[in-house]
C-alpha atoms as a PDB file:
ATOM      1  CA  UNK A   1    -111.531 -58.220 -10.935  1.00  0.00           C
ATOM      2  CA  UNK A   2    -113.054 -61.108  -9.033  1.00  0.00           C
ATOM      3  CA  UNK A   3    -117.102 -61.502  -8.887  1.00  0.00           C
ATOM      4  CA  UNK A   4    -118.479 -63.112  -5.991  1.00  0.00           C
ATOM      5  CA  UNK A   5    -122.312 -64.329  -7.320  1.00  0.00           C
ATOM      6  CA  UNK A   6    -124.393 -66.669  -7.792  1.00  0.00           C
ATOM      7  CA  UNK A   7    -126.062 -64.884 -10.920  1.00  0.00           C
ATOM      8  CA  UNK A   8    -124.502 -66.401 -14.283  1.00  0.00           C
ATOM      9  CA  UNK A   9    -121.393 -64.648 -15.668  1.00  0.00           C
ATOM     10  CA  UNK A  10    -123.112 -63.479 -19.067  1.00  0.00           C
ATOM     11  CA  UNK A  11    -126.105 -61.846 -16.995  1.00  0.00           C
ATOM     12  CA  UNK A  12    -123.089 -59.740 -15.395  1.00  0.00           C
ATOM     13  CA  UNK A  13    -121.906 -58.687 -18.552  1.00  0.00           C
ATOM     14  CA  UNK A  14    -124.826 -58.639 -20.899  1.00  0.00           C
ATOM     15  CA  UNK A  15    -124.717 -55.391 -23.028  1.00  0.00           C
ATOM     16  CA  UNK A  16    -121.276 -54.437 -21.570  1.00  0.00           C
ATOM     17  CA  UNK A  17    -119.517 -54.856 -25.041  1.00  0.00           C
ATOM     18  CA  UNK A  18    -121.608 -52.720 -26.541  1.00  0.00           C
ATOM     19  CA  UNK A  19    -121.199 -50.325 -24.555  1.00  0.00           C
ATOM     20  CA  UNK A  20    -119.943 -46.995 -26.097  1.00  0.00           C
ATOM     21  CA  UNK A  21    -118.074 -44.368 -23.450  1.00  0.00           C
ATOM     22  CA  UNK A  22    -117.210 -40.961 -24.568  1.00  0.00           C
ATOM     23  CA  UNK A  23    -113.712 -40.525 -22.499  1.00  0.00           C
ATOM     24  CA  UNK A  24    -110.929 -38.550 -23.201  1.00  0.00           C
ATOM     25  CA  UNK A  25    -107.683 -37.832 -21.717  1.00  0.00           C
ATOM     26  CA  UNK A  26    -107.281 -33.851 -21.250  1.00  0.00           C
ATOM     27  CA  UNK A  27    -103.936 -31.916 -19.911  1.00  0.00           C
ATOM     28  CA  UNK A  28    -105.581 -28.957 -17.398  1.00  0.00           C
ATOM     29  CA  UNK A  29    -102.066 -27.842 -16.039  1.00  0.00           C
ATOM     30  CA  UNK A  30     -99.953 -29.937 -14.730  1.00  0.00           C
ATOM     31  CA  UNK A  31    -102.922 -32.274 -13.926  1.00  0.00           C
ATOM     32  CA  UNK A  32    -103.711 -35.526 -16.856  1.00  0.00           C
ATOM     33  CA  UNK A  33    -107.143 -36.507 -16.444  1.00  0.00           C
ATOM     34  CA  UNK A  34    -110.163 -38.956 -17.846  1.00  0.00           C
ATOM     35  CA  UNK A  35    -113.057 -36.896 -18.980  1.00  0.00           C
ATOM     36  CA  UNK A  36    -116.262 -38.309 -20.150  1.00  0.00           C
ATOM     37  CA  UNK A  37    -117.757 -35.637 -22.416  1.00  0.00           C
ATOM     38  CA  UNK A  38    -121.034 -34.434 -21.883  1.00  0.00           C
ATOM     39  CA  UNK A  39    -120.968 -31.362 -24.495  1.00  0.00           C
ATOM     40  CA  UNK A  40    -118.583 -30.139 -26.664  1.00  0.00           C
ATOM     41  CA  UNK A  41    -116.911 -27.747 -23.969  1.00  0.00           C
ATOM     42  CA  UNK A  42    -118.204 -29.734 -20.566  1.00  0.00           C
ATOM     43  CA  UNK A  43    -116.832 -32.852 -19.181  1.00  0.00           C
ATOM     44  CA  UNK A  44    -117.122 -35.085 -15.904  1.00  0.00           C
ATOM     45  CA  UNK A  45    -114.210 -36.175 -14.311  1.00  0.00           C
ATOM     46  CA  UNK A  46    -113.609 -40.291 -14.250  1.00  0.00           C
ATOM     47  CA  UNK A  47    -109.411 -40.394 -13.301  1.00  0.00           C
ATOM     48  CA  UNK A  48    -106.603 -38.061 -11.898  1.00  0.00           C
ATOM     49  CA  UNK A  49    -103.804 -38.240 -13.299  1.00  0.00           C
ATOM     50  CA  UNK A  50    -100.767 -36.433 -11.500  1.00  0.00           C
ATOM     51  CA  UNK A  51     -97.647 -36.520  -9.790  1.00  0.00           C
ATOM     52  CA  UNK A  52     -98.759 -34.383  -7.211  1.00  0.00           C
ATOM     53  CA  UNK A  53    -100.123 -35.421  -4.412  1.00  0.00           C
ATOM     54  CA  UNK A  54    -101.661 -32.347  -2.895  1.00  0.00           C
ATOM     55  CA  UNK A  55    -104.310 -32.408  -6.190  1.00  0.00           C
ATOM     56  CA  UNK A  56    -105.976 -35.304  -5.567  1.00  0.00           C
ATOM     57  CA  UNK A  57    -106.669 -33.765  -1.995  1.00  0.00           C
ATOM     58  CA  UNK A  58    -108.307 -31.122  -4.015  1.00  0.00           C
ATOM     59  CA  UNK A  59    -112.235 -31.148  -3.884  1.00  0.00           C
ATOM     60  CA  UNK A  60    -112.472 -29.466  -7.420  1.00  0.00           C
ATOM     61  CA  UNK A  61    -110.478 -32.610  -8.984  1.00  0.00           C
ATOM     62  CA  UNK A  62    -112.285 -35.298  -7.506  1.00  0.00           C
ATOM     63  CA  UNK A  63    -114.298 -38.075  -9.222  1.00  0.00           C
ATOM     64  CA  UNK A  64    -117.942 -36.829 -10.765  1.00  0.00           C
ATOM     65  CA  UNK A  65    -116.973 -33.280 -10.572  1.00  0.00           C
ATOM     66  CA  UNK A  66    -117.691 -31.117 -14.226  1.00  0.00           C
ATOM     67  CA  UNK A  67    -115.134 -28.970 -15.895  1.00  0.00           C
ATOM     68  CA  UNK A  68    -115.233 -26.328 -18.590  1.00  0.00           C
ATOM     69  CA  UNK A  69    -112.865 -26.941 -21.391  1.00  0.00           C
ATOM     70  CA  UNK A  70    -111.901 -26.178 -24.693  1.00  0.00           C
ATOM     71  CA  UNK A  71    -111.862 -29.374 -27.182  1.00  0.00           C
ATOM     72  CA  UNK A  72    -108.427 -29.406 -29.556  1.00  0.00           C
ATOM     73  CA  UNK A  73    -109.793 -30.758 -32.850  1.00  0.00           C
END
């Protein structure tokens, strides 16, 4: 990633190591995706993961979107 500014570096980044995301990688299918999880069964969808190509032309899948799922513990 290249930054094109004038403001200082550590400005950019300041906080961003303590940052603490809640991702996960779920199995929905076929379909492998990134999940930042909001509750213990709801989820919003950061990355697709298939080998399909025809899914990630699907409006449900996209980016932002919420699923329902069941955690595995």
């Amino acid at each position: 990633m290249i930054i094109y500014s004038t403001v200082p570096t550590e400005i950019i980044f300041e906080g961003y190591d303590q940052m603490k995301l809640n991702y996960r990688e779920i199995q929905f299918g076929h379909i492998k995706m990134i999940v930042e999880q909001l509750s213990d069964s709801e989820g919003r969808i950061v990355r697709l993961i298939s080998p399909i190509a025809q899914d990630y032309l699907n409006p449900q899948y996209q980016p932002g979107s919420l699923i329902q799922f069941r955690p595995n513990f």
